[in-house]
Protein backbone atom coordinates (compact mmCIF):
# COMPACT_ATOMS: atom_id res chain seq x y z
CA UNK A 1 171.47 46.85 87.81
CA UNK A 2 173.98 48.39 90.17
CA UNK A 3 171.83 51.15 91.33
CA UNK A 4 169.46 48.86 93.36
CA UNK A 5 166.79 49.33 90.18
CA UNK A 6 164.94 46.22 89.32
CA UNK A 7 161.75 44.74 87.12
CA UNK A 8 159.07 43.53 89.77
CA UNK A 9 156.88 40.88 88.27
CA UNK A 10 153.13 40.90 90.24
CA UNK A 11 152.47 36.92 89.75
CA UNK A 12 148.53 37.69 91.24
CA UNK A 13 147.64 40.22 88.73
CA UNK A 14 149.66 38.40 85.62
CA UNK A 15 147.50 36.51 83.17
CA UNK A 16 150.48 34.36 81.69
CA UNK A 17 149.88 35.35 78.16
CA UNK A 18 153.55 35.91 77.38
CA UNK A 19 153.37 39.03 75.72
CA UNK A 20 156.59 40.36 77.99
CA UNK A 21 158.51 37.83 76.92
CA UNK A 22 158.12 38.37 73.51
CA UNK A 23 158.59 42.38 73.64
CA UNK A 24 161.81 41.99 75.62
CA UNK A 25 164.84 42.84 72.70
CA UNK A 26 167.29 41.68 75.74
CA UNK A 27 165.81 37.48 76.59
CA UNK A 28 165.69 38.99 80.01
CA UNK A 29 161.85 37.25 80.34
CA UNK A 30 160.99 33.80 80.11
CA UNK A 31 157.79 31.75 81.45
CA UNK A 32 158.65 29.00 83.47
CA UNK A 33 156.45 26.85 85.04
CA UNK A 34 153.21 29.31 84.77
CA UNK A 35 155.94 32.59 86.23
CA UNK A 36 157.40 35.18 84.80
CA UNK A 37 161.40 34.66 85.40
CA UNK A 38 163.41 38.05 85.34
CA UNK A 39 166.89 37.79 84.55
CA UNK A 40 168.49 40.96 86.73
CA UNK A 41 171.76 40.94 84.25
CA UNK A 42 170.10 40.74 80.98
CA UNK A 43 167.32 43.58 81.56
CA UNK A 44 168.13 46.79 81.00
CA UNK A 45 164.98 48.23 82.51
CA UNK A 46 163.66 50.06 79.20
CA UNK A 47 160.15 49.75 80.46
CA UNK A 48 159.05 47.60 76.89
CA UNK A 49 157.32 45.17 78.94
CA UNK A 50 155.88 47.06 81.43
CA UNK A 51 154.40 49.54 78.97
CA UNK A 52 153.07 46.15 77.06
CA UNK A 53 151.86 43.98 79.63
CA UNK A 54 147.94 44.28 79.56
CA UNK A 55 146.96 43.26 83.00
CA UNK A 56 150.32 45.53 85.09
CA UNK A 57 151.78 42.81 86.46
CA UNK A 58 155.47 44.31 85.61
CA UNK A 59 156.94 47.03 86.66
CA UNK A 60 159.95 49.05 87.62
CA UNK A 61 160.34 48.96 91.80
CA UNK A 62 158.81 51.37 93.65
CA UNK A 63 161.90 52.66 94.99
CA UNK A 64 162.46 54.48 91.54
CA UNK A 65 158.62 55.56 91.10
CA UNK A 66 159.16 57.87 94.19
CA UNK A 67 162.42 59.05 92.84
CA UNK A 68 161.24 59.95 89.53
CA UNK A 69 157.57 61.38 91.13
CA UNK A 70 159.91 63.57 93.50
CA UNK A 71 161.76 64.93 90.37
CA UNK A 72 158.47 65.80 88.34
CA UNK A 73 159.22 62.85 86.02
CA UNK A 74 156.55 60.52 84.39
CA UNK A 75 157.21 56.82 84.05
CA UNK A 76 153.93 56.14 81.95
CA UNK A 77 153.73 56.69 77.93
């Protein structure tokens, strides 16, 4: 995105079940080679695979989690 916003993918805490991939509406996931492979053009950051991924190994960067705590906004469901 042009903002500087991206998906991080945590490859220690991520159990390679796939789930992400799957959840994404955009094909901005795929698993390659045992990792997670983010596709910066296709993802839209809605949060679908962060809020699905079981173990937290996605999520949005931390740049825009002090943003949105400094504005009183929650990122979690």
């Amino acid at each position: 995105m042009e903002d500087g916003r991206r998906l991080h993918w945590y490859g220690d805490r991520c159990i390679r079940c796939g789930l992400c991939v799957g959840i994404c509406p955009f094909d901005a996931l795929t698993l390659e080679d045992g990792m997670i492979k983010i596709d910066h053009d296709k993802c839209t950051l809605c949060g679908l695979c962060v809020k699905g991924c079981p173990v937290a190994a996605l999520a949005i960067r931390p740049q825009l989690e002090e943003i949105a705590r400094e504005r009183g906004v929650s990122l979690e469901a």
